[in-house]
Protein backbone atom coordinates (compact mmCIF):
# COMPACT_ATOMS: atom_id res chain seq x y z
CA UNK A 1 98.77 123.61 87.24
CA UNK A 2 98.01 124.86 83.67
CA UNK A 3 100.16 128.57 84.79
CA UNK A 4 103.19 125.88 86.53
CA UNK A 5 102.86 124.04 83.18
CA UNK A 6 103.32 127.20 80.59
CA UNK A 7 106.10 128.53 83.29
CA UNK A 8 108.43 125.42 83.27
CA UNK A 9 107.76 124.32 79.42
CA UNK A 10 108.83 127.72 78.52
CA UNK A 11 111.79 127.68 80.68
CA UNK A 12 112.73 124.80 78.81
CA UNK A 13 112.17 126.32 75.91
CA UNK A 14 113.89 128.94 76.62
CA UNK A 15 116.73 127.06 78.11
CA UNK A 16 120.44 127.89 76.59
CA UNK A 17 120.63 125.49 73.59
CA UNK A 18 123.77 123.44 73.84
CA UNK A 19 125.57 121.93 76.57
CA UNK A 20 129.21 121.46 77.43
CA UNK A 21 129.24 118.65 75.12
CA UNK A 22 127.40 120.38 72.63
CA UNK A 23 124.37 118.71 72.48
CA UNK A 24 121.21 120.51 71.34
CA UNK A 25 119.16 120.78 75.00
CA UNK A 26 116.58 123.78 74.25
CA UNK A 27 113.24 122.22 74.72
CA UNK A 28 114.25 118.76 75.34
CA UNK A 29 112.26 118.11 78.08
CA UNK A 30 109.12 118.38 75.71
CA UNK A 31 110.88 115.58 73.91
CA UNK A 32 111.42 113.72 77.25
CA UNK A 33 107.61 113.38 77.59
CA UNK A 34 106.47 112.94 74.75
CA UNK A 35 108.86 110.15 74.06
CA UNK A 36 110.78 111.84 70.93
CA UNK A 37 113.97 111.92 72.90
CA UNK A 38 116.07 110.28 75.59
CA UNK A 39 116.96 111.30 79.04
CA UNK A 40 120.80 111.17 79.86
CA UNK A 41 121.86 109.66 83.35
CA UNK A 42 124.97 111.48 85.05
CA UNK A 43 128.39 109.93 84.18
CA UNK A 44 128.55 106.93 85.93
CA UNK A 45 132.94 108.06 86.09
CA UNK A 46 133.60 105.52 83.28
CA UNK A 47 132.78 109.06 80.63
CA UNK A 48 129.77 107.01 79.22
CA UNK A 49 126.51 109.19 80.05
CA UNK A 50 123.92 106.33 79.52
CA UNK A 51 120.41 106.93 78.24
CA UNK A 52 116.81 106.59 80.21
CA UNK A 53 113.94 105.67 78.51
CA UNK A 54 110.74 104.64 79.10
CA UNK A 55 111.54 101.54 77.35
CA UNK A 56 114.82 100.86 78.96
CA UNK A 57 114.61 102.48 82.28
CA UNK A 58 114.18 100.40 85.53
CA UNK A 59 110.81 99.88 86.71
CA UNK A 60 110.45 103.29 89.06
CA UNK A 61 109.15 105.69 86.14
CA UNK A 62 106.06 103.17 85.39
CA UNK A 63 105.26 102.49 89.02
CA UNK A 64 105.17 105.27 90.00
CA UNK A 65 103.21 106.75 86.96
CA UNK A 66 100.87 103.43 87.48
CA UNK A 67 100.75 104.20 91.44
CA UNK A 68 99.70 107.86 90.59
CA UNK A 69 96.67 106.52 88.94
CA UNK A 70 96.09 104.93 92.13
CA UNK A 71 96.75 107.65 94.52
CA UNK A 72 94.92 110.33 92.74
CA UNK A 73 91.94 108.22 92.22
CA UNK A 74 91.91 106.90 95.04
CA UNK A 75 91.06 102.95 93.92
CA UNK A 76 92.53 101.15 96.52
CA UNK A 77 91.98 103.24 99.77
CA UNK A 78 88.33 103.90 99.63
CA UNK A 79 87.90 107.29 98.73
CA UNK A 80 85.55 107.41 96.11
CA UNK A 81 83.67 104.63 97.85
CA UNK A 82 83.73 107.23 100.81
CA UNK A 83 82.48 110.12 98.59
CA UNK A 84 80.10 107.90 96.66
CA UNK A 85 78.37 107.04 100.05
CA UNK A 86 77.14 110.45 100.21
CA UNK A 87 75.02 110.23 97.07
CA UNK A 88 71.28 109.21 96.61
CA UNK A 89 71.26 105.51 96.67
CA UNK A 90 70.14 105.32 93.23
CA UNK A 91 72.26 108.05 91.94
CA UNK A 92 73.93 106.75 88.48
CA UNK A 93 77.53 106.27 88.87
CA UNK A 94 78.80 104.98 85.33
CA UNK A 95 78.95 108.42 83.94
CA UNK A 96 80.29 110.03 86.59
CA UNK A 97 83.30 107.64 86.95
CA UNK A 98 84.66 108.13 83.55
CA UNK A 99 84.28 111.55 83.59
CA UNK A 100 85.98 111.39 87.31
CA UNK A 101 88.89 109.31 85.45
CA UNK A 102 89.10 111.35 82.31
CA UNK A 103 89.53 114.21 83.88
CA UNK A 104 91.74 112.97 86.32
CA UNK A 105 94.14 111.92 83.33
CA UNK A 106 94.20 115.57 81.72
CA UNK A 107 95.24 117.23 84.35
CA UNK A 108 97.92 115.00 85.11
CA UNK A 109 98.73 115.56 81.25
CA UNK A 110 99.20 118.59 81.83
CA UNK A 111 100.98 118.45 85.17
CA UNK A 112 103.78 116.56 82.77
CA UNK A 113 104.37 119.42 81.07
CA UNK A 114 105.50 121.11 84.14
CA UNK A 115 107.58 118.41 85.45
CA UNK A 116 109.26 117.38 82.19
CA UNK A 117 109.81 121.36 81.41
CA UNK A 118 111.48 121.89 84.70
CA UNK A 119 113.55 118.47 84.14
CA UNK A 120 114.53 119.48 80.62
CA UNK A 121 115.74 123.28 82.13
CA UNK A 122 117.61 121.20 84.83
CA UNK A 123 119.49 119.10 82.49
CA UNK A 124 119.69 121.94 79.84
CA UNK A 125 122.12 124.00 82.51
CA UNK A 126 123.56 120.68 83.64
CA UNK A 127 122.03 120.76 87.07
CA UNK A 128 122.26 117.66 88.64
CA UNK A 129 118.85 117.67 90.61
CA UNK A 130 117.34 116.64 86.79
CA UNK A 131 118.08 113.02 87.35
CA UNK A 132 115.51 113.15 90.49
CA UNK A 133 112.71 111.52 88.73
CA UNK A 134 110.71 109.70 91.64
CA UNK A 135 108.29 111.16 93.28
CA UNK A 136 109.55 112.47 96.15
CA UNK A 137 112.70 114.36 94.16
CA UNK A 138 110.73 115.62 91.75
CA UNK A 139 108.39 117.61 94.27
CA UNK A 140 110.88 118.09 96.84
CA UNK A 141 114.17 118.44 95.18
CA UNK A 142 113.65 119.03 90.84
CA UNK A 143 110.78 121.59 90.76
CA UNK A 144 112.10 123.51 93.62
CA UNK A 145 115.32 123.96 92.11
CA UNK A 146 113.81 124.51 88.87
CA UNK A 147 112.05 127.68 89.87
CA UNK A 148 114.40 128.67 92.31
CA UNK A 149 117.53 128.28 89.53
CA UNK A 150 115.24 130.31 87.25
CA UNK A 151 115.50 133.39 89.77
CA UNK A 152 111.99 133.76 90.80
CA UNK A 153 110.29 133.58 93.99
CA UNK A 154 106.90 133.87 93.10
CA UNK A 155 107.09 130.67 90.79
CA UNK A 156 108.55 128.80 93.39
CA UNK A 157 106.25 130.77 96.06
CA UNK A 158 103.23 129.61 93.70
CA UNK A 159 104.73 126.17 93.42
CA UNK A 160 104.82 125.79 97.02
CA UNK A 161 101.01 126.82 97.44
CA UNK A 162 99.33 124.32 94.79
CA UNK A 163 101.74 121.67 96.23
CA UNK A 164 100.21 122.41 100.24
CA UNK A 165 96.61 122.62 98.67
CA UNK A 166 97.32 119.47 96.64
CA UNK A 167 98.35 118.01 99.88
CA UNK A 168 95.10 118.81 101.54
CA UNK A 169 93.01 117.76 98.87
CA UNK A 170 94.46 114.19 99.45
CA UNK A 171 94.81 114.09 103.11
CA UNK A 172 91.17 114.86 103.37
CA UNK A 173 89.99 112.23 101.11
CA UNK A 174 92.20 109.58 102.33
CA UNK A 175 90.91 110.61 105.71
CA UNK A 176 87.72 110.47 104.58
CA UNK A 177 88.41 106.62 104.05
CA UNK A 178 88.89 105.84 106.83
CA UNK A 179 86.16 108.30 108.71
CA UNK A 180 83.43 106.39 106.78
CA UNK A 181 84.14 103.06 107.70
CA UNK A 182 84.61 103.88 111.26
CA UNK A 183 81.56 105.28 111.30
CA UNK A 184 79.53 102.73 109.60
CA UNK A 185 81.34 99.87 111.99
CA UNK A 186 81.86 101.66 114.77
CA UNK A 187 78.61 103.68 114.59
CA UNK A 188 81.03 106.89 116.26
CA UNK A 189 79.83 110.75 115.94
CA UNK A 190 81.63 111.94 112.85
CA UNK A 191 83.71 114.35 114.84
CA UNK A 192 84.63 111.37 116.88
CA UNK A 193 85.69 109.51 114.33
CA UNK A 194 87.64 112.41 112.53
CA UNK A 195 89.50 113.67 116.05
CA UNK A 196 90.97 110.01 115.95
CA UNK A 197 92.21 109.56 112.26
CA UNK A 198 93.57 113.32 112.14
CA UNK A 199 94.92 113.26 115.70
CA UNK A 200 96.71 109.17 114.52
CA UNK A 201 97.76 110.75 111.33
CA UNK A 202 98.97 113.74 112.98
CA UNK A 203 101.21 111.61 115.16
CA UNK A 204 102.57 109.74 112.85
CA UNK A 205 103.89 112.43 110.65
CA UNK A 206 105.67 113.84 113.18
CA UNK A 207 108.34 111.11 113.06
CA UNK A 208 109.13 112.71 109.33
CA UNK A 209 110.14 115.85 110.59
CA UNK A 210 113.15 114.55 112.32
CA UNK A 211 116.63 114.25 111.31
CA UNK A 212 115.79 110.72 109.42
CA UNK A 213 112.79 112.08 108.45
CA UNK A 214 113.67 112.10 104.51
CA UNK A 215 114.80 108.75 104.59
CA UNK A 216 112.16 107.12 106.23
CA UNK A 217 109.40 109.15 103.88
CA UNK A 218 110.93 107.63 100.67
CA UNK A 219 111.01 104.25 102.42
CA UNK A 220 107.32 104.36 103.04
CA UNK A 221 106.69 106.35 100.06
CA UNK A 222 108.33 103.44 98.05
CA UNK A 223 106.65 100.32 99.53
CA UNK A 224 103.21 101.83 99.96
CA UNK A 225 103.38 102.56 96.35
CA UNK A 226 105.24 99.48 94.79
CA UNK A 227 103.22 97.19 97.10
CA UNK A 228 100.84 97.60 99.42
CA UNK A 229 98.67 99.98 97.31
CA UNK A 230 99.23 97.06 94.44
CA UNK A 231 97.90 94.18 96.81
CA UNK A 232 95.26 95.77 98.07
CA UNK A 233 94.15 96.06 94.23
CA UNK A 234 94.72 92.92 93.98
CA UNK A 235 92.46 91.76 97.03
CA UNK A 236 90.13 93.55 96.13
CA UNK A 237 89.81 92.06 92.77
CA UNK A 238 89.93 88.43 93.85
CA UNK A 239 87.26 88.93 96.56
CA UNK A 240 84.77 90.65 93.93
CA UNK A 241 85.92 88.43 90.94
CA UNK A 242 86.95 84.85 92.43
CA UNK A 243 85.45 84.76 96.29
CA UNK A 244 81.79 86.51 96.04
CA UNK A 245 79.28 84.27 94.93
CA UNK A 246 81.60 81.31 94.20
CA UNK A 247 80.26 79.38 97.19
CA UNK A 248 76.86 79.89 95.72
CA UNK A 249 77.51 78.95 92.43
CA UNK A 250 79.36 75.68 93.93
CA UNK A 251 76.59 74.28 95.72
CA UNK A 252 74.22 74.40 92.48
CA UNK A 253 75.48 71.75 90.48
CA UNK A 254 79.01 69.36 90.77
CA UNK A 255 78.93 70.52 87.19
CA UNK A 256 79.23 74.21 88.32
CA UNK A 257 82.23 73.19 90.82
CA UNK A 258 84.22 71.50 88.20
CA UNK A 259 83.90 74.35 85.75
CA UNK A 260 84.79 77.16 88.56
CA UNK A 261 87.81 74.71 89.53
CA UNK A 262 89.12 74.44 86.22
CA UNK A 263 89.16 78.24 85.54
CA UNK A 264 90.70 79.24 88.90
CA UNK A 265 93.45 76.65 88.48
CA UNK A 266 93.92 76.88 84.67
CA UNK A 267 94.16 80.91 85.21
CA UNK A 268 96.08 81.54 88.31
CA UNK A 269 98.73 79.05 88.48
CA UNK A 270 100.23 79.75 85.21
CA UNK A 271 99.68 83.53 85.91
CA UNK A 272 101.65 84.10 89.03
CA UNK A 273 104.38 81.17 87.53
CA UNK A 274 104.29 84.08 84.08
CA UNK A 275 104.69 87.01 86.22
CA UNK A 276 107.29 85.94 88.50
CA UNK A 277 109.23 84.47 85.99
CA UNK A 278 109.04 87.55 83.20
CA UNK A 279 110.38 89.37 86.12
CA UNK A 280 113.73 87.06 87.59
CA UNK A 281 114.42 84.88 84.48
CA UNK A 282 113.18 86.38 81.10
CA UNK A 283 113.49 89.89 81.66
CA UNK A 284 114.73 90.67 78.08
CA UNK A 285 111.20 89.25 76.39
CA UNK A 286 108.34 90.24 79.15
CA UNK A 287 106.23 91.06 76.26
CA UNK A 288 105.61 87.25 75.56
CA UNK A 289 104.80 87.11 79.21
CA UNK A 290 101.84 89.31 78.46
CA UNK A 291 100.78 86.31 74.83
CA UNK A 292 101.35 83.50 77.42
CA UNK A 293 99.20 84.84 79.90
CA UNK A 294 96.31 85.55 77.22
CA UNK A 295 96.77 82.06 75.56
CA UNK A 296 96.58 80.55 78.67
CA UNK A 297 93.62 82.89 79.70
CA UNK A 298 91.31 81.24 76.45
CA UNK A 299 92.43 78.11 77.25
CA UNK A 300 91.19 78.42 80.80
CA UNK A 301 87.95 79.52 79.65
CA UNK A 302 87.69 76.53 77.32
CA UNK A 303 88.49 74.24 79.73
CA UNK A 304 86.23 75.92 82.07
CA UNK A 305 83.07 75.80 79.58
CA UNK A 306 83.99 72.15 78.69
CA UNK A 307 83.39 70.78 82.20
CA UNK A 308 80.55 73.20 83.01
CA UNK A 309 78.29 70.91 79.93
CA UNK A 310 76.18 74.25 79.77
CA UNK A 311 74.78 76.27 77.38
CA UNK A 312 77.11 79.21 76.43
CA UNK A 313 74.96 82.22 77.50
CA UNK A 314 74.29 79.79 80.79
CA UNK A 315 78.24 79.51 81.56
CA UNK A 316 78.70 82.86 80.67
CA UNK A 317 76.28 84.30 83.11
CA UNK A 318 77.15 81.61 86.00
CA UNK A 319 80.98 80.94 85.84
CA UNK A 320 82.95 83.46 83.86
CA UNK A 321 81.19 86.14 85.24
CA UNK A 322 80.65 84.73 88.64
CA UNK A 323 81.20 87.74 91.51
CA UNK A 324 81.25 90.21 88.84
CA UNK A 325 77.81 89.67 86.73
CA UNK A 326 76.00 90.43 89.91
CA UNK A 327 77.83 94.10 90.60
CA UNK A 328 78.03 95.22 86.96
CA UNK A 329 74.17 94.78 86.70
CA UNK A 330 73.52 96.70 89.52
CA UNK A 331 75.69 99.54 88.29
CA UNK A 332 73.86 99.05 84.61
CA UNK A 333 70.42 99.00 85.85
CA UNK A 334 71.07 102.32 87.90
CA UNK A 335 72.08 103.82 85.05
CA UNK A 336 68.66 103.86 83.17
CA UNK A 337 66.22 103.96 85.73
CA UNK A 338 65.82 99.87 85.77
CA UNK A 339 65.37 99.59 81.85
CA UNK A 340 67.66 97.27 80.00
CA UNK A 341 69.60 98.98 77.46
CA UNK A 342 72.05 97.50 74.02
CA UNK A 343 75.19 99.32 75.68
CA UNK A 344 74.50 97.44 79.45
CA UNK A 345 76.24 94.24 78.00
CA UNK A 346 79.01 95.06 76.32
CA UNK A 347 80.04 97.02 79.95
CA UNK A 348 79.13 94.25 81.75
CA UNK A 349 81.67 92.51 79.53
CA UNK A 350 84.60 94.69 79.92
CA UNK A 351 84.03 95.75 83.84
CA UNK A 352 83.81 91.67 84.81
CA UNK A 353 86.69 91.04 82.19
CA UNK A 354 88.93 93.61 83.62
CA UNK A 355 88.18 92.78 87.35
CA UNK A 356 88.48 89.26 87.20
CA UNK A 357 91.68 88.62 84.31
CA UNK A 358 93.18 91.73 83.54
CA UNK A 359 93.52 93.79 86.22
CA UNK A 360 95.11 90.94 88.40
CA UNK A 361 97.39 89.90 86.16
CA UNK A 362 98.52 93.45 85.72
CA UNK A 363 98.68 93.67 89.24
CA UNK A 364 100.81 90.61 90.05
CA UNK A 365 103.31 91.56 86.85
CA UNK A 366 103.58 95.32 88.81
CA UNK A 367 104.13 93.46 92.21
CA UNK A 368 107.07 91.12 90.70
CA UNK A 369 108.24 93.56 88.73
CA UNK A 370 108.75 95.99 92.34
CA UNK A 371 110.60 93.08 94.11
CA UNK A 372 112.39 91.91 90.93
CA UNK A 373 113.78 95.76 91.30
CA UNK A 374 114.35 95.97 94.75
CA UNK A 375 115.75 92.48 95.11
């Protein structure tokens, strides 16, 4: 990735400098990425060429940069969970998963040098295949013709190799995914179990290698991404954050039912109502979408704590972090061999905070903002 990166930022570099309308283009895919510059959609006939930002674009560049997160990590289809399964079952994980995620985000840093270097040598000699910025035309249509435009078969020969072992990497831990829990449900051999997801998956991608192939691979490419992927995020952070434990904590007190009531209500209603309508009816001021949604957040929690008539540290413990308190200890306490440590609550904080009010409500603003799109 780091040789695809220098050979596409350079051809951009190296790009002829002006256009037919005499705009400077040498390196401007650099300035594409890095957000010092604006990307210029085809003329639309009218002999206005309009300008695509990451400001005023449509929603496809940040979905699909938010779905790659999701892909590459694997969040929402098990794959670390399937990879974690093989470690010790005390093996610290906290350290690992940042690293896992850090990492993650450099190289797809760097990646965006090759993409935005091939788009800026695209647009530079006013090929049209620049303004293929989704997934599937950048890897199948933009890079392609970037190295192939460029006159040299070994680029697009080396392309073409990190893009089939990239593909491999994924299919076998998405397959792993789904090996693992048929295992553990199903108690199968794992060569059982891995004959039957390869062979399925096998048969299945045979239907894009006919004549409607393309079409129905950006279909499923598109709704996988903009939705499923996003609402199986989103399931999986109401059954840790609102659904596990809640029963529990019901049956304690009427006080503890009252206070879980208030929060659930106070948070989600005006949440979804937010996202929906930031989305269809406001879509020139999201942003205050995002300062509703935390005022109404606080005032959920003070609600919440005002019925619970407990101590702070008490509610804190038993409410707010209700689902989440239970999971972020045991990740803590793995972390330094049982021993309570000062960093262990201020994660605690920020991994039930996340799971249980930010990450849904980033989730259902993604989701709205996909069918606002499509709609």
């Amino acid at each position: 990735m780091i040789i695809l990166a220098a050979y596409f930022g350079g051809l951009n570099g190296s790009a002829k400098t002006t256009n037919a309308n005499g705009d400077i283009v040498s390196g401007q895919g650099m300035n594409y990425y890095l957000g010092s510059a604006k990307l210029p959609l085809p003329d639309d006939g009218s002999g206005v060429r309009k300008l695509r930002s990451f400001a005023n674009s449509d929603a496809t560049l940040f979905q699909d940069a938010y779905s790659q997160v999701f892909f590459s990590i694997g969040v929402c289809v098990g794959t670390m969970v399937a990879y974690g399964s093989y470690n010790n079952i005390k093996k610290p994980v906290i350290v690992d998963s940042f690293l896992i995620c850090f990492i993650d985000f450099l190289f797809s840093f760097i990646a965006g040098f090759a993409v935005w270097g091939a788009i800026g040598y695209l647009q530079a000699n006013e090929n049209p295949a620049y303004n293929q910025t989704n997934n599937l035309g950048l890897t199948f249509v933009g890079l392609p013709v970037a190295a192939a435009l460029a006159d040299n078969s070994g680029m697009l020969g080396l392309f073409c190799f990190t893009l089939w072992m990239s593909g491999i990497d994924s299919a076998m831990g998405y397959c792993e995914g789904f090996i693992a829990n048929i295992m553990d449900s199903l108690k199968w051999p794992r060569w059982k179990a891995a004959a039957v997801v390869c062979g399925g998956g096998n048969a299945l991608c045979l239907l894009f290698t006919s004549n409607w192939g393309w079409v129905l691979f950006d279909f499923v490419d598109h709704y996988i991404s903009s939705y499923i992927v996003i609402i199986i995020g989103l399931c999986q952070c109401i059954s840790v954050g609102w659904i596990f434990e809640r029963e529990s904590t019901a049956v304690r007190s009427p006080a503890h039912r009252a206070s879980l009531r208030s929060l659930a209500l106070i948070y989600w209603f005006p949440t979804v109502l937010t996202c929906f309508y930031a989305n269809f009816g406001f879509t020139q001021i999201k942003w205050l979408g995002v300062v509703f949604m935390f005022i109404i957040s606080i005032i959920a929690l003070y609600m919440s704590f005002k019925d619970s008539k407990m101590d702070f540290i008490v509610w804190y413990h038993e409410i707010v972090m209700c689902g989440t308190d239970k999971v972020a200890m045991s990740i803590t306490v793995l972390q330094n061999n049982g021993a309570r440590a000062w960093w262990m609550l201020p994660f605690e904080f920020y991994f039930g905070i996340l799971i249980k009010f930010v990450n849904p409500a980033c989730l259902l603003f993604l989701f709205f903002e996909a069918l606002a799109a499509d709609l």
